[in-house]
N, C-alpha and C. Protein backbone atom coordinates (compact mmCIF):
# COMPACT_ATOMS: atom_id res chain seq x y z
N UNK A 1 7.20 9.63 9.61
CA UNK A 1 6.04 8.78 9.78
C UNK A 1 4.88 9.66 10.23
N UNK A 2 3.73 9.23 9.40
CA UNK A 2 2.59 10.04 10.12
C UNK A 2 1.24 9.20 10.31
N UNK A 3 1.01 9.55 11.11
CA UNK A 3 -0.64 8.71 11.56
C UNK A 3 -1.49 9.63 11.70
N UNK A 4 -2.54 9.12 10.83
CA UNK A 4 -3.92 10.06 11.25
C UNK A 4 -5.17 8.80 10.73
N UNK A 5 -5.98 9.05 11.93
CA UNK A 5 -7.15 8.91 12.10
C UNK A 5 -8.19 9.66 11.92
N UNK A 6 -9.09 8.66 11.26
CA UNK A 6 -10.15 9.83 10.33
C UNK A 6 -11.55 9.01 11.44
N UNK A 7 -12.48 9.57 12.37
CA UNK A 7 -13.65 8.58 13.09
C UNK A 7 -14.84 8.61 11.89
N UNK A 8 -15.46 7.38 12.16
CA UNK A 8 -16.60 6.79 11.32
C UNK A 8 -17.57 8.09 11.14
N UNK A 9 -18.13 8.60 11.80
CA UNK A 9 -19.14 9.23 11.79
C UNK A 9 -19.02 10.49 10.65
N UNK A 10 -17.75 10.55 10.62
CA UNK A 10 -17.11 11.80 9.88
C UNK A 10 -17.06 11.40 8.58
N UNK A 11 -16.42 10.17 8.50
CA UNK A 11 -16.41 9.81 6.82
C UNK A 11 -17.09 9.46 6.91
N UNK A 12 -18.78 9.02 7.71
CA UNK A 12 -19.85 8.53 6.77
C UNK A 12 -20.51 9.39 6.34
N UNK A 13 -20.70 10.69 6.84
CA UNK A 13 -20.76 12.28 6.37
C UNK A 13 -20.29 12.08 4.96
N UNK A 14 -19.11 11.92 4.70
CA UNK A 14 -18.56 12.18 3.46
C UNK A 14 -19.32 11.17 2.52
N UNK A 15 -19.57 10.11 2.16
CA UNK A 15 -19.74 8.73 2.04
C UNK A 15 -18.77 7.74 1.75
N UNK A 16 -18.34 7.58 2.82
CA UNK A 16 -17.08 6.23 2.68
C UNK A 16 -17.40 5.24 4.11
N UNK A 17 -18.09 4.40 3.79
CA UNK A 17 -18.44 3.67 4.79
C UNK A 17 -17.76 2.02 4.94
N UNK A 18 -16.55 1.93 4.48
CA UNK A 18 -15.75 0.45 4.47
C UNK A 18 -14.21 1.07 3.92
N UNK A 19 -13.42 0.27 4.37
CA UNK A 19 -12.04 0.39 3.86
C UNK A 19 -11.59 0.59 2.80
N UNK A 20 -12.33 -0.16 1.60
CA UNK A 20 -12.35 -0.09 0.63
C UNK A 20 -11.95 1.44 -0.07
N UNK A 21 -13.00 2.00 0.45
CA UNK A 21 -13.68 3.55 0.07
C UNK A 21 -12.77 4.44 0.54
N UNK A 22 -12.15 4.11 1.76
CA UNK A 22 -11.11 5.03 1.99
C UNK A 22 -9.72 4.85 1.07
N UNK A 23 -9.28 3.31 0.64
CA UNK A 23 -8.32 3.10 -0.56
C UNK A 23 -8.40 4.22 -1.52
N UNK A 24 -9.76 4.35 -2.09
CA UNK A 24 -9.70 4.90 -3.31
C UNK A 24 -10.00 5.74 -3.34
N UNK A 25 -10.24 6.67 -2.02
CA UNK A 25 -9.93 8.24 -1.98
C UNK A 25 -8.20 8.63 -2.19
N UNK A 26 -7.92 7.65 -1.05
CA UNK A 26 -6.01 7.73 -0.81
C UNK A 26 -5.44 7.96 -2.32
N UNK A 27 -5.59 6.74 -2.92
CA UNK A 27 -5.04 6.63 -4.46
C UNK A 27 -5.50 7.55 -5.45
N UNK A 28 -6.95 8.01 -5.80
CA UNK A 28 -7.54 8.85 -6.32
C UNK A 28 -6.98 10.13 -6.07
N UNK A 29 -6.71 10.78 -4.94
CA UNK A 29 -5.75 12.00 -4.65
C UNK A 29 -4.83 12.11 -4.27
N UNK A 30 -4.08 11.40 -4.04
CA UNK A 30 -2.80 11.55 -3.80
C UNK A 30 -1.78 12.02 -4.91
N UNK A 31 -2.08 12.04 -6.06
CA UNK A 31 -1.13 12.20 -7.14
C UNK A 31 0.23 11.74 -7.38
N UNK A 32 0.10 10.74 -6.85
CA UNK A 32 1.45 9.58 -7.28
C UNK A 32 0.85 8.07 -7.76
N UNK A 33 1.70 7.40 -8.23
CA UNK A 33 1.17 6.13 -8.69
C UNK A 33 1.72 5.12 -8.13
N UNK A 34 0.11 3.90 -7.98
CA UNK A 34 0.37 2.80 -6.87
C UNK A 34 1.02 1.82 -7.97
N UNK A 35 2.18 1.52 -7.00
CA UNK A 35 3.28 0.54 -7.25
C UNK A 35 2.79 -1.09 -7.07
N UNK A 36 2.07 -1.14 -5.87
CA UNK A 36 1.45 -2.43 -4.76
C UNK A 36 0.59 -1.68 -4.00
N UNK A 37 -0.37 -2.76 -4.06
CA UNK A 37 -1.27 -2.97 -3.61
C UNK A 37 -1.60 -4.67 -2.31
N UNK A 38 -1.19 -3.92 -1.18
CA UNK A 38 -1.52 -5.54 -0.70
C UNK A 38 -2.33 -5.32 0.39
N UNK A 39 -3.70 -6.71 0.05
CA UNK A 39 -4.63 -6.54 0.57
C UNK A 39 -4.89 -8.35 1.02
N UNK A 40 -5.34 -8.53 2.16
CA UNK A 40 -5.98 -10.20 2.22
C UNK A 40 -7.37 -10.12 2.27
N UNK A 41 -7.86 -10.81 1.74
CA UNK A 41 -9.67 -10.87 2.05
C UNK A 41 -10.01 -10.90 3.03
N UNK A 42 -10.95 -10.28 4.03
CA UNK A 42 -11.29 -10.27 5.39
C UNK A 42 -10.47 -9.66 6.19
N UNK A 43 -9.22 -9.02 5.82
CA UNK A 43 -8.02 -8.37 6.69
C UNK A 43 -8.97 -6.72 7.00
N UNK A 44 -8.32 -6.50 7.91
CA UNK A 44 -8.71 -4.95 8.23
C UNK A 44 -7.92 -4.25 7.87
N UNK A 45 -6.98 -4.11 7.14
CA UNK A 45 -6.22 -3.08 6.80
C UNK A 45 -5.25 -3.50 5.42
N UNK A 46 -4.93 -2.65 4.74
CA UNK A 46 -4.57 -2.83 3.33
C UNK A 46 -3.14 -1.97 3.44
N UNK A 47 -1.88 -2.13 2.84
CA UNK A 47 -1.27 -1.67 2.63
C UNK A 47 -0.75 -1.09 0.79
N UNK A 48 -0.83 -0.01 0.80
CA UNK A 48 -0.37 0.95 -0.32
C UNK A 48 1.08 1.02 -0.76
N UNK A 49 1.84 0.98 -1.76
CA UNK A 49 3.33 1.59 -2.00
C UNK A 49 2.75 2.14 -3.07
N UNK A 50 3.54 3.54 -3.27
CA UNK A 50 3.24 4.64 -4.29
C UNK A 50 4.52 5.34 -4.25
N UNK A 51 4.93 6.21 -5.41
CA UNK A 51 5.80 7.03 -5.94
C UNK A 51 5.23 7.95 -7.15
N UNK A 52 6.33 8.79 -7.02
CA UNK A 52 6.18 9.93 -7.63
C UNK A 52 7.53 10.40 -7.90
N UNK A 53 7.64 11.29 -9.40
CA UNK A 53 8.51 11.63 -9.80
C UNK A 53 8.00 13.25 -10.69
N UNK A 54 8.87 14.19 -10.29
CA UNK A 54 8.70 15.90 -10.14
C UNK A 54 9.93 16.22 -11.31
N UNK A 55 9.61 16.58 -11.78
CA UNK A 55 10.56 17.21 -13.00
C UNK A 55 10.88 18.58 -12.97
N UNK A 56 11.97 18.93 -12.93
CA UNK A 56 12.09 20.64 -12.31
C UNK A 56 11.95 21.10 -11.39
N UNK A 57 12.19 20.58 -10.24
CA UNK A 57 12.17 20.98 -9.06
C UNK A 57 13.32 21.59 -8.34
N UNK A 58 13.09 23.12 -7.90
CA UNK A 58 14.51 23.34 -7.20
C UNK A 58 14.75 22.84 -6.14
N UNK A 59 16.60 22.08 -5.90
CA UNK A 59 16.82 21.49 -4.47
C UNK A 59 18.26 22.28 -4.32
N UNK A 60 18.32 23.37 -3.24
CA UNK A 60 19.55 23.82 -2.99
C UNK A 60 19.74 24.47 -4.22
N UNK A 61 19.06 25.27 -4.69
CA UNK A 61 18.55 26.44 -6.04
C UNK A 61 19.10 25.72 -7.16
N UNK A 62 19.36 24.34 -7.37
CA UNK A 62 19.43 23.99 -8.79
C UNK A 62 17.82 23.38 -9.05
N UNK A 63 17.74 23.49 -10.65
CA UNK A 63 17.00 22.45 -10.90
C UNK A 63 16.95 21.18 -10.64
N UNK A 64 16.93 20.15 -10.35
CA UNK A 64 16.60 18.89 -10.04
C UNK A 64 15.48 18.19 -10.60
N UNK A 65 15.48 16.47 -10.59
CA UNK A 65 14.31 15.40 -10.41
C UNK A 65 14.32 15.22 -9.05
N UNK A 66 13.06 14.86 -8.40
CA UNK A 66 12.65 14.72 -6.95
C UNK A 66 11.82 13.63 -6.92
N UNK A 67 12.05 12.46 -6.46
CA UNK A 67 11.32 11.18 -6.34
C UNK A 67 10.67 11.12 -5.16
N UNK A 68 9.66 10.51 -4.99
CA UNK A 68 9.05 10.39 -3.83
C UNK A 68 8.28 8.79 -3.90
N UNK A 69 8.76 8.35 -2.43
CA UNK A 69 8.38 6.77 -2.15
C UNK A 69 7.62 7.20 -0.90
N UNK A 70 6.12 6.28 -0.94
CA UNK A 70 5.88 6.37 -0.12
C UNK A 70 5.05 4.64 0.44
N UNK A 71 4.88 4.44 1.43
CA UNK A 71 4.04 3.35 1.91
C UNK A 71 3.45 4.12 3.13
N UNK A 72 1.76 3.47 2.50
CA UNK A 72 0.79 3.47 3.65
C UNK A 72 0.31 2.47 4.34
N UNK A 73 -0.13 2.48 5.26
CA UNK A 73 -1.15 1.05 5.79
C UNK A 73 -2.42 1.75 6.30
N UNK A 74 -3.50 1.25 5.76
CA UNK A 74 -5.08 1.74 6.07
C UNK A 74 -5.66 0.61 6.86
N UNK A 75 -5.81 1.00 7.85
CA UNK A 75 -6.44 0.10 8.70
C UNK A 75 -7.68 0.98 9.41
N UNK A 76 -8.73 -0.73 9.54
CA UNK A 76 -10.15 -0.16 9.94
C UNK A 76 -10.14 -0.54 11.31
N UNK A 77 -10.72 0.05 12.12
CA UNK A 77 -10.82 0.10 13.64
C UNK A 77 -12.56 0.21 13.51
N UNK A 78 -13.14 -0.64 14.84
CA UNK A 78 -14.78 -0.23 15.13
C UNK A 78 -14.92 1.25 14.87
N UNK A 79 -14.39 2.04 15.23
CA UNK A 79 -14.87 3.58 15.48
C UNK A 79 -14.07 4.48 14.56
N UNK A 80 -13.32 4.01 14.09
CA UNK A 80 -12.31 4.87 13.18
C UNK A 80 -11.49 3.92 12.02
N UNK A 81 -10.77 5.09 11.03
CA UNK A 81 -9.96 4.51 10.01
C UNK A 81 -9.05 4.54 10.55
N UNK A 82 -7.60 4.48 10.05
CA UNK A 82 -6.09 5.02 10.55
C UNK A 82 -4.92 4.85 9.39
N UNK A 83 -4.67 5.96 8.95
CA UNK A 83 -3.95 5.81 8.00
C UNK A 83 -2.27 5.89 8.19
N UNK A 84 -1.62 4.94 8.38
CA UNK A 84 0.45 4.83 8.95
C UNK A 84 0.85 5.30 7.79
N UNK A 85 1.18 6.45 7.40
CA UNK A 85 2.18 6.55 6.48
C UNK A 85 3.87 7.21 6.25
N UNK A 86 4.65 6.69 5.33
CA UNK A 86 5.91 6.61 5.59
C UNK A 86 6.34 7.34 4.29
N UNK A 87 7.08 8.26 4.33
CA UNK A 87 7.55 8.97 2.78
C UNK A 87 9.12 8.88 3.22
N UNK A 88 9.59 8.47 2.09
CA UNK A 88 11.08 8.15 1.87
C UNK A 88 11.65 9.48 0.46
N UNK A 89 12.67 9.94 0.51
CA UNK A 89 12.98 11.00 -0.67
C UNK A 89 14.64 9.82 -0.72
N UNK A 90 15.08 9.59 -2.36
CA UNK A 90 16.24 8.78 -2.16
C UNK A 90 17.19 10.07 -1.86
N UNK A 91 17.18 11.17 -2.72
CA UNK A 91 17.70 12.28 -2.32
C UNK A 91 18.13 13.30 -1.46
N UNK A 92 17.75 12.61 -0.58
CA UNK A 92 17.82 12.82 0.98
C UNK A 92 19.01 12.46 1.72
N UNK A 93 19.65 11.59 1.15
CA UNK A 93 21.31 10.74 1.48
C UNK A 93 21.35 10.02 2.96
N UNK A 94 20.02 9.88 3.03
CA UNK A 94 19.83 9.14 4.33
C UNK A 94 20.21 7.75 4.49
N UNK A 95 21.08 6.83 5.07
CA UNK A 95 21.24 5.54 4.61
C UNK A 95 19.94 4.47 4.27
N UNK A 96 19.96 3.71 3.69
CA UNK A 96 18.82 3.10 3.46
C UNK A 96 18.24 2.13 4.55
N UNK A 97 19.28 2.10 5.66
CA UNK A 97 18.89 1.41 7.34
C UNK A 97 17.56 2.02 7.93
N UNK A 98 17.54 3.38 7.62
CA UNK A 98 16.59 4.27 8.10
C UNK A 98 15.54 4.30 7.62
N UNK A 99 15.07 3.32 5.93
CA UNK A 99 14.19 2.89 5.45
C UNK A 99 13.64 1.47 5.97
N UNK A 100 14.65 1.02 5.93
CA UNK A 100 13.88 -0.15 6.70
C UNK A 100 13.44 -0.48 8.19
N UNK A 101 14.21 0.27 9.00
CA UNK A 101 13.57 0.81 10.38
C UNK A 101 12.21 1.13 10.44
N UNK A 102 12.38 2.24 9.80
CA UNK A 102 10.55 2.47 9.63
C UNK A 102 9.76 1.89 9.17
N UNK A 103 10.15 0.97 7.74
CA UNK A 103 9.62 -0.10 7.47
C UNK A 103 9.07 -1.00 8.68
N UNK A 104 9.63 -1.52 9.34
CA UNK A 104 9.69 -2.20 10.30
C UNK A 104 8.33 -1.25 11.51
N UNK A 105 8.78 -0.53 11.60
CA UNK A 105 7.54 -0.44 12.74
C UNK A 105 6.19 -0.28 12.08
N UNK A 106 5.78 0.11 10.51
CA UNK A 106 4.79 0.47 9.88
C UNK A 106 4.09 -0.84 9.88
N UNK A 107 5.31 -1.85 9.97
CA UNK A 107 4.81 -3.47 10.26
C UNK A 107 3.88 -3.66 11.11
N UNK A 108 4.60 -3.26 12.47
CA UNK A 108 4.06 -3.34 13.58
C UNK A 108 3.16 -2.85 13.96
N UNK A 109 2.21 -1.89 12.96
CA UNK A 109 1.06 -1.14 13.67
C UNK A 109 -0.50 -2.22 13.17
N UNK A 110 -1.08 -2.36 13.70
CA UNK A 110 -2.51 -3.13 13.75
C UNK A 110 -3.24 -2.51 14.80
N UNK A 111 -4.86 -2.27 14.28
CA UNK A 111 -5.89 -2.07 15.11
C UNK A 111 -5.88 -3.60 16.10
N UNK A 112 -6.21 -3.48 17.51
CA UNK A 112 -6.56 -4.36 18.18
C UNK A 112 -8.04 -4.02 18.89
N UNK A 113 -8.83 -4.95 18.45
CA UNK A 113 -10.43 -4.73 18.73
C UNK A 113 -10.55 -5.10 19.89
């Protein structure tokens, strides 16, 4: 899980001045493709699911496919953005409990004004 906060003043430097704008930097570079998109009208924060799939990748010096799942949540705060994000590899042999755990707290994160 990673969190980072980006403050207003910084991305209005850049020009991204609404949530929106930060979406479509996220999706625009990230180089994986959005699965879902869930957003409510008037909500402060939007959640992302995206994946990706790597062709030829060495894992443990074979060639391999390497999938990558990820979910974000972008949430706007008065003074800052905050981006929760969660990358899952299925290849990883991690049980899938450990996906939804984290699931679960990515739930739980909201700006409180």
């Amino acid at each position: 899980m990673t969190i980072s906060i980006f403050e207003r003043p910084a991305t209005e430097q850049v020009g991204f001045h609404k949530l929106p704008d930060l979406v479509l930097l996220v999706t625009a570079f990230s180089g994986l493709r959005v699965n879902r998109l869930i957003a409510e009208e008037g909500s402060n924060f939007v959640v992302l699911q995206t994946s990706g799939t790597y062709e030829n990748v060495r894992m443990a010096g074979q060639p391999a496919t390497f999938t990558l799942e990820d979910w974000v949540l972008l949430a706007e705060g008065k003074d800052a953005y905050y981006a929760v994000e969660i990358a899952y590899t299925p290849q990883s042999g991690q049980s899938l409990q450990v996906w939804d755990d984290l699931q679960t707290y990515m739930d739980s994160f909201r700006v409180i004004q």
